[in-house]
Protein backbone atom coordinates (compact mmCIF):
# COMPACT_ATOMS: atom_id res chain seq x y z
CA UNK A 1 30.71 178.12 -193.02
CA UNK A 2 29.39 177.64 -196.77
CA UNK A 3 31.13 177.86 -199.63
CA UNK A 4 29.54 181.12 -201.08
CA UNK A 5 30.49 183.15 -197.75
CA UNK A 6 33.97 182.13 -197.94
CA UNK A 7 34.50 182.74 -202.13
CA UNK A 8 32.69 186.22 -200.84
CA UNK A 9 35.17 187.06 -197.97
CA UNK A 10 38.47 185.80 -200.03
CA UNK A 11 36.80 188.27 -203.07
CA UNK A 12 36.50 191.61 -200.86
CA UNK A 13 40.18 190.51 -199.32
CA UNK A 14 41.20 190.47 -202.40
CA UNK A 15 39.64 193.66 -203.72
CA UNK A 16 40.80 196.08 -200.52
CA UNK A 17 44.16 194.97 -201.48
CA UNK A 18 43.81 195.98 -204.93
CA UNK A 19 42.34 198.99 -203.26
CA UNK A 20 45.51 199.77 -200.96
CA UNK A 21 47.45 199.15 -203.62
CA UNK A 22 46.12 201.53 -206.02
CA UNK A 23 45.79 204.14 -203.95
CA UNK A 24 49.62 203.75 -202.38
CA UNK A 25 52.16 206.45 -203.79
CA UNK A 26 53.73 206.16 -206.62
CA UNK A 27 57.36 205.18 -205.62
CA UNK A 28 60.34 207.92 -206.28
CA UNK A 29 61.48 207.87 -209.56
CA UNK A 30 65.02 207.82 -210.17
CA UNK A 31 66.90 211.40 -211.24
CA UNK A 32 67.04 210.91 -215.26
CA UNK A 33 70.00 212.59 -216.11
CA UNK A 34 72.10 209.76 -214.43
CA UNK A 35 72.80 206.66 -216.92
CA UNK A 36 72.04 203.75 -215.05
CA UNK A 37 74.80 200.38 -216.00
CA UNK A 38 72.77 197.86 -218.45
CA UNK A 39 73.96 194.59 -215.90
CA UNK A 40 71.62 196.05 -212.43
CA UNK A 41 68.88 197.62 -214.68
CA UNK A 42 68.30 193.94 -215.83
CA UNK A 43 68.90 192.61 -212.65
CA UNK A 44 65.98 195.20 -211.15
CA UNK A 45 63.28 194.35 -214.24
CA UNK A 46 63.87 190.36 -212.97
CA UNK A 47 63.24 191.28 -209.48
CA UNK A 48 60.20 193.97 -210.15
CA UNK A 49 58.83 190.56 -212.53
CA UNK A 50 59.63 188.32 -209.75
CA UNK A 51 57.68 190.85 -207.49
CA UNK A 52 54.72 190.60 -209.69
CA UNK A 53 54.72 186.33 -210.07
CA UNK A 54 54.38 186.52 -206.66
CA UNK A 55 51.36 188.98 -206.33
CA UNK A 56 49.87 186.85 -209.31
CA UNK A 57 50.13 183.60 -207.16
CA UNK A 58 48.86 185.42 -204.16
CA UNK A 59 45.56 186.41 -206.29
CA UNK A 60 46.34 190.11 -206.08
CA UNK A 61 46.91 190.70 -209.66
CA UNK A 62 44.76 188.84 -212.72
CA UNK A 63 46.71 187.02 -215.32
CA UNK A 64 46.24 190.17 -218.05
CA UNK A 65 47.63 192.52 -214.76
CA UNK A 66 50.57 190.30 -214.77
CA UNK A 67 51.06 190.58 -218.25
CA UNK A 68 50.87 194.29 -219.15
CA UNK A 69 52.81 195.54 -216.33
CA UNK A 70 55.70 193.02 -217.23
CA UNK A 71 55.55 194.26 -221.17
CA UNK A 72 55.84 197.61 -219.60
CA UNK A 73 58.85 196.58 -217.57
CA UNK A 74 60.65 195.19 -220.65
CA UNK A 75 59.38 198.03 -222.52
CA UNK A 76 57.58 195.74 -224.89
């Protein structure tokens, strides 16, 4: 196979995840009127980041992707 059909197929996998991804529902957001405890909130924003390292290893997300959604986690 040569190299330009194979950087062309790993591209469009890439993109139709990006695709899926984007077009997946928004997940439930949590009632706001309960206080959440400081301890699992940081314990969720480390797994959510952890989440996201791994979708930036995987190629899914772009290095600025990776960035901006983790400021918005940390509410930077």
């Amino acid at each position: 196979m040569m190299p330009g059909r194979r950087v062309a197929r790993r591209t469009a996998r890439r993109t139709s995840r990006r695709m899926a991804a984007a077009q997946a529902p928004p997940p439930a957001a949590a009632p706001a009127a309960t206080p959440a405890p400081a301890a699992p909130a940081q314990q969720d924003e480390m797994a959510e980041i952890q989440k996201l390292a791994q979708l930036k290893e995987q190629g899914i997300l772009t290095e600025e992707e990776f960035a901006a959604k983790k400021k918005q986690i940390l509410g930077i």
